[in-house]
Protein backbone atom coordinates (compact mmCIF):
# COMPACT_ATOMS: atom_id res chain seq x y z
CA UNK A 1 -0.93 16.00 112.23
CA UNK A 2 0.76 14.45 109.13
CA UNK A 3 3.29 16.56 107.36
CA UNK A 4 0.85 15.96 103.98
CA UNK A 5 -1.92 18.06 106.17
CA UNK A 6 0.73 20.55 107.39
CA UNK A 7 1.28 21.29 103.74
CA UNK A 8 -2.73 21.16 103.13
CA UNK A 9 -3.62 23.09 105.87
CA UNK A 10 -0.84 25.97 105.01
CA UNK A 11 -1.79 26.33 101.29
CA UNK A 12 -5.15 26.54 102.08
CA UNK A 13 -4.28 29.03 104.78
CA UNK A 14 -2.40 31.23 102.20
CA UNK A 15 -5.33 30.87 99.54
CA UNK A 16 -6.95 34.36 100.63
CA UNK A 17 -3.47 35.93 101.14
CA UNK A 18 -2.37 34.71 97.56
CA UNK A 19 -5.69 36.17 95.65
CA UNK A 20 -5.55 39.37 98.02
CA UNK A 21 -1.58 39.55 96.55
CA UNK A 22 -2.44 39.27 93.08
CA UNK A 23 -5.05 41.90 93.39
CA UNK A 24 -2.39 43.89 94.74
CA UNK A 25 -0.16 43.12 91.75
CA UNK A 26 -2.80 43.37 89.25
CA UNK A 27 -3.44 47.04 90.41
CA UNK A 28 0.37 47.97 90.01
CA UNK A 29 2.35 49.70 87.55
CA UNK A 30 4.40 46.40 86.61
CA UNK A 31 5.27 45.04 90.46
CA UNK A 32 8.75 44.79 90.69
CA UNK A 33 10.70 41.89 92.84
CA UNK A 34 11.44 44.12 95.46
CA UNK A 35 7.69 44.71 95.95
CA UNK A 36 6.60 41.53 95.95
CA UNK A 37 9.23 40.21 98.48
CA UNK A 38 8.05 43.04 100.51
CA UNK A 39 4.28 41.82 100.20
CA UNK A 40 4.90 38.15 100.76
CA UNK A 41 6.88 38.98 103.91
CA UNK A 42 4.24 41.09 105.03
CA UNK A 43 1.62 38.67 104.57
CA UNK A 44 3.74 35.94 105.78
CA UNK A 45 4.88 37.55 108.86
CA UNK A 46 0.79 38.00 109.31
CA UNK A 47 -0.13 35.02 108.38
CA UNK A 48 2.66 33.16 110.66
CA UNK A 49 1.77 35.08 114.06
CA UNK A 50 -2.17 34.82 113.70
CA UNK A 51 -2.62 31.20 114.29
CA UNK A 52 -0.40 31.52 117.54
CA UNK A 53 -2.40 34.00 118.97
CA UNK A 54 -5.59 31.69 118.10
CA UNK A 55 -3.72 28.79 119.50
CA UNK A 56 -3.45 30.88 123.27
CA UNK A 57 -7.07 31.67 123.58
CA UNK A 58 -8.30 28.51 122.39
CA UNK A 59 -5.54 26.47 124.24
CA UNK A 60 -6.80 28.81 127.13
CA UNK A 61 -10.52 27.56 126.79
CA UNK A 62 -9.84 23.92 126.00
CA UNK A 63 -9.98 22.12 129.20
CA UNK A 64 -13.75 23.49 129.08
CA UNK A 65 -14.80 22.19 126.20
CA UNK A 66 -12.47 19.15 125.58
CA UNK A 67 -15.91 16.81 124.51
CA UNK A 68 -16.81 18.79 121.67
CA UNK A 69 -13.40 20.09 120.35
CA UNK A 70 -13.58 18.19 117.37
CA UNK A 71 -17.22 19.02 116.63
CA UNK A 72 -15.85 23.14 117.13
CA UNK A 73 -12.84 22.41 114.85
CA UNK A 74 -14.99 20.71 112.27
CA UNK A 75 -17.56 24.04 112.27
CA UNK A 76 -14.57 26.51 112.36
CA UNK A 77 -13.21 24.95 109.61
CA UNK A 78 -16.32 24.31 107.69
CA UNK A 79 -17.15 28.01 107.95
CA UNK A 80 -13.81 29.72 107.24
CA UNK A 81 -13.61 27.26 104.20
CA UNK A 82 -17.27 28.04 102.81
CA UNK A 83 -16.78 31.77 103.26
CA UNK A 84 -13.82 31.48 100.67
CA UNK A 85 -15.58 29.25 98.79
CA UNK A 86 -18.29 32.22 98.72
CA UNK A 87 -15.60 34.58 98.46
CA UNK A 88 -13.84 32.91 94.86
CA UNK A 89 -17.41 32.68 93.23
CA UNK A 90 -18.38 36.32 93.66
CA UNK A 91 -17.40 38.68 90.62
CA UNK A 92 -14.42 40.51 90.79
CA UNK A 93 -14.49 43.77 91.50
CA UNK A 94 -13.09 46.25 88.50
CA UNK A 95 -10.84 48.91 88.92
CA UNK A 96 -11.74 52.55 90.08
CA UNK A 97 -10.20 55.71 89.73
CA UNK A 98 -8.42 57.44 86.88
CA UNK A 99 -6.75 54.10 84.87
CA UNK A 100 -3.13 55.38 86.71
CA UNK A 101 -1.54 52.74 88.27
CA UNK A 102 1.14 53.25 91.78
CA UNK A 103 4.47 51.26 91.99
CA UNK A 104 4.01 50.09 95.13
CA UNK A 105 1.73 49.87 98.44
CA UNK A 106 1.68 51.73 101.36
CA UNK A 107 2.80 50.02 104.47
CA UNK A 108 -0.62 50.35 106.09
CA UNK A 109 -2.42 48.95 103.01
CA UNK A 110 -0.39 45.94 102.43
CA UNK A 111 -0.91 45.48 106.54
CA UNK A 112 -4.39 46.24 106.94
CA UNK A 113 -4.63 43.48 103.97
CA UNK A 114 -2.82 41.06 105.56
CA UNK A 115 -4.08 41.35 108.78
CA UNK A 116 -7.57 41.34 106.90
CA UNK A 117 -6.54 38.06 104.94
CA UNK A 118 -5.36 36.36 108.37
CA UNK A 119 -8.34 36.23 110.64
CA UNK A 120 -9.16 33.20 109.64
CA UNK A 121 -5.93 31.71 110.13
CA UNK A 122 -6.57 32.87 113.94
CA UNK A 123 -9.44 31.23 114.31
CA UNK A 124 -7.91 27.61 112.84
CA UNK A 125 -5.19 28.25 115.41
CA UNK A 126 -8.09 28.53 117.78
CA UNK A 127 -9.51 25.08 116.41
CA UNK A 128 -6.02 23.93 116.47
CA UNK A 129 -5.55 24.77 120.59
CA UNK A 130 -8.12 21.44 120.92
CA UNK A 131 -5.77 18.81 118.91
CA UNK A 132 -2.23 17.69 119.93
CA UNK A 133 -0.35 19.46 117.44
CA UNK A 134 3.52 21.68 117.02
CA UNK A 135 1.76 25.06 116.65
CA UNK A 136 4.74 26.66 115.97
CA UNK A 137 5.72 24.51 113.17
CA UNK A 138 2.42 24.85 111.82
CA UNK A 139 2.74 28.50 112.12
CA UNK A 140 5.85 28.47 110.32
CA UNK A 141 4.25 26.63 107.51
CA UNK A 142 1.55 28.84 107.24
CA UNK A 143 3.89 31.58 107.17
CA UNK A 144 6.28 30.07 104.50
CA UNK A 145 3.66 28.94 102.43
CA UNK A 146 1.74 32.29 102.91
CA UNK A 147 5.59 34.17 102.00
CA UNK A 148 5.75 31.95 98.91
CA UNK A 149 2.04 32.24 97.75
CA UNK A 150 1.94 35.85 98.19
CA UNK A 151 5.34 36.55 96.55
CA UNK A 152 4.35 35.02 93.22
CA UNK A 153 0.66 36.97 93.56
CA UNK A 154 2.07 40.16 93.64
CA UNK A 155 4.62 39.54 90.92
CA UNK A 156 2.47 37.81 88.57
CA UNK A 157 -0.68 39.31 89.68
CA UNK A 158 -0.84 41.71 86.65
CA UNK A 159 -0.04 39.22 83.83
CA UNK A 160 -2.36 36.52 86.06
CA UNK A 161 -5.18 38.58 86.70
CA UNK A 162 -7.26 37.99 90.27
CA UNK A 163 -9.10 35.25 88.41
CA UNK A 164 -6.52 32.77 88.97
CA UNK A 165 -6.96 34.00 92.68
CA UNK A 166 -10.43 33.42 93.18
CA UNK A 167 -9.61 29.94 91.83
CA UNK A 168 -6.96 29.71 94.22
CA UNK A 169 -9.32 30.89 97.36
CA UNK A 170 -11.85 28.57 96.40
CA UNK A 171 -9.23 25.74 96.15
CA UNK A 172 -8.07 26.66 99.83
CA UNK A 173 -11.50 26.65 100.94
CA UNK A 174 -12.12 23.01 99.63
CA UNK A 175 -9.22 21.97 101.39
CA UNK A 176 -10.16 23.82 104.72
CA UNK A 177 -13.20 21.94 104.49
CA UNK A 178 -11.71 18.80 103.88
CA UNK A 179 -9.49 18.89 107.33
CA UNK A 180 -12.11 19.80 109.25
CA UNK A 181 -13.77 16.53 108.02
CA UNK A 182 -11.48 14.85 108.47
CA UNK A 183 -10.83 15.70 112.20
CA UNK A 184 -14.57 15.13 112.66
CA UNK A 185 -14.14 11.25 111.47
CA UNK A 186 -10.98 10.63 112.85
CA UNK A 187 -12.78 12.18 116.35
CA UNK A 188 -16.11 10.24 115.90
CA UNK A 189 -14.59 6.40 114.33
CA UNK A 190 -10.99 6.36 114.50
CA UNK A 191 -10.69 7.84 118.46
């Protein structure tokens, strides 16, 4: 995998994590650095470790179905990267409660959201168990890029609003879509 879609896969990877940080933000009482370095590790962390556990079962199951990896990768890919595609064009939800705002996240919030935001990278790194690839550099992307993404969501969230987020998600859906293409022509004509 070229370095150029390393970089594409892990944005679009963090696209979720980045509108699920500025929605997080966006519901603060004006984030503070601290809080967002604390979400975009979270995330990150999440983000990073996901694909590696996709990676073992699908490395697990590849000698079975080594024919039609590419054809699995393509679908995989295809479906995480319509569902946020989905996910960016619904309306945004508004907020609830009494207009008060907290200054920070629980622990088990910001990790049931990460965990939440990360299933999908699991299931690339399940796609990803079928091509001859570094996961663990491509985990570390995805983590770095999730870290980064995430940061700058929860920080800005509140002056960005979750619109830019959706955008985002939608963006990182495209680009899902477009690897998983890609894979299927390289597969079918290049191989």
């Amino acid at each position: 995998m070229s370095p150029s879609t390393i970089a594409m896969l892990s944005f679009s990877m963090s696209a979720d994590a980045f509108a699920a940080s500025m929605a997080k933000g966006a519901s603060l009482d004006r984030p503070r650095l601290s809080e967002a370095l604390r979400t975009g590790a979270i995330f990150g962390t999440v983000e990073a470790i996901t694909p590696l556990l996709g990676w073992a079962a699908g490395f697990a199951a590849s000698a079975y179905i080594a024919a039609v990896d590419h054809w699995i990768a393509f679908v995989l890919l295809a479906v995480i990267g319509g569902r946020m595609v989905r996910g960016a064009l619904k309306p945004p939800e508004s907020l609830e409660g009494d207009g008060t705002r907290p200054r920070r996240h629980s622990l088990g919030v910001l990790l049931a959201t990460a965990i939440a935001t990360s299933l999908d990278a699991m299931i690339v790194g399940v796609s990803l168990a079928f091509l001859d690839v570094n996961i663990l550099v491509i985990a570390l992307c995805i983590g770095g890029a999730t870290f980064l993404l995430s940061t700058g969501g929860a920080l800005f969230g509140r002056h960005l609003g979750a619109r830019l987020g959706r955008w985002a998600e939608g963006l990182g859906g495209l680009g899902l879509m477009a690897i998983g293409t890609s894979i299927l022509i390289e597969h079918l004509f290049l191989a």
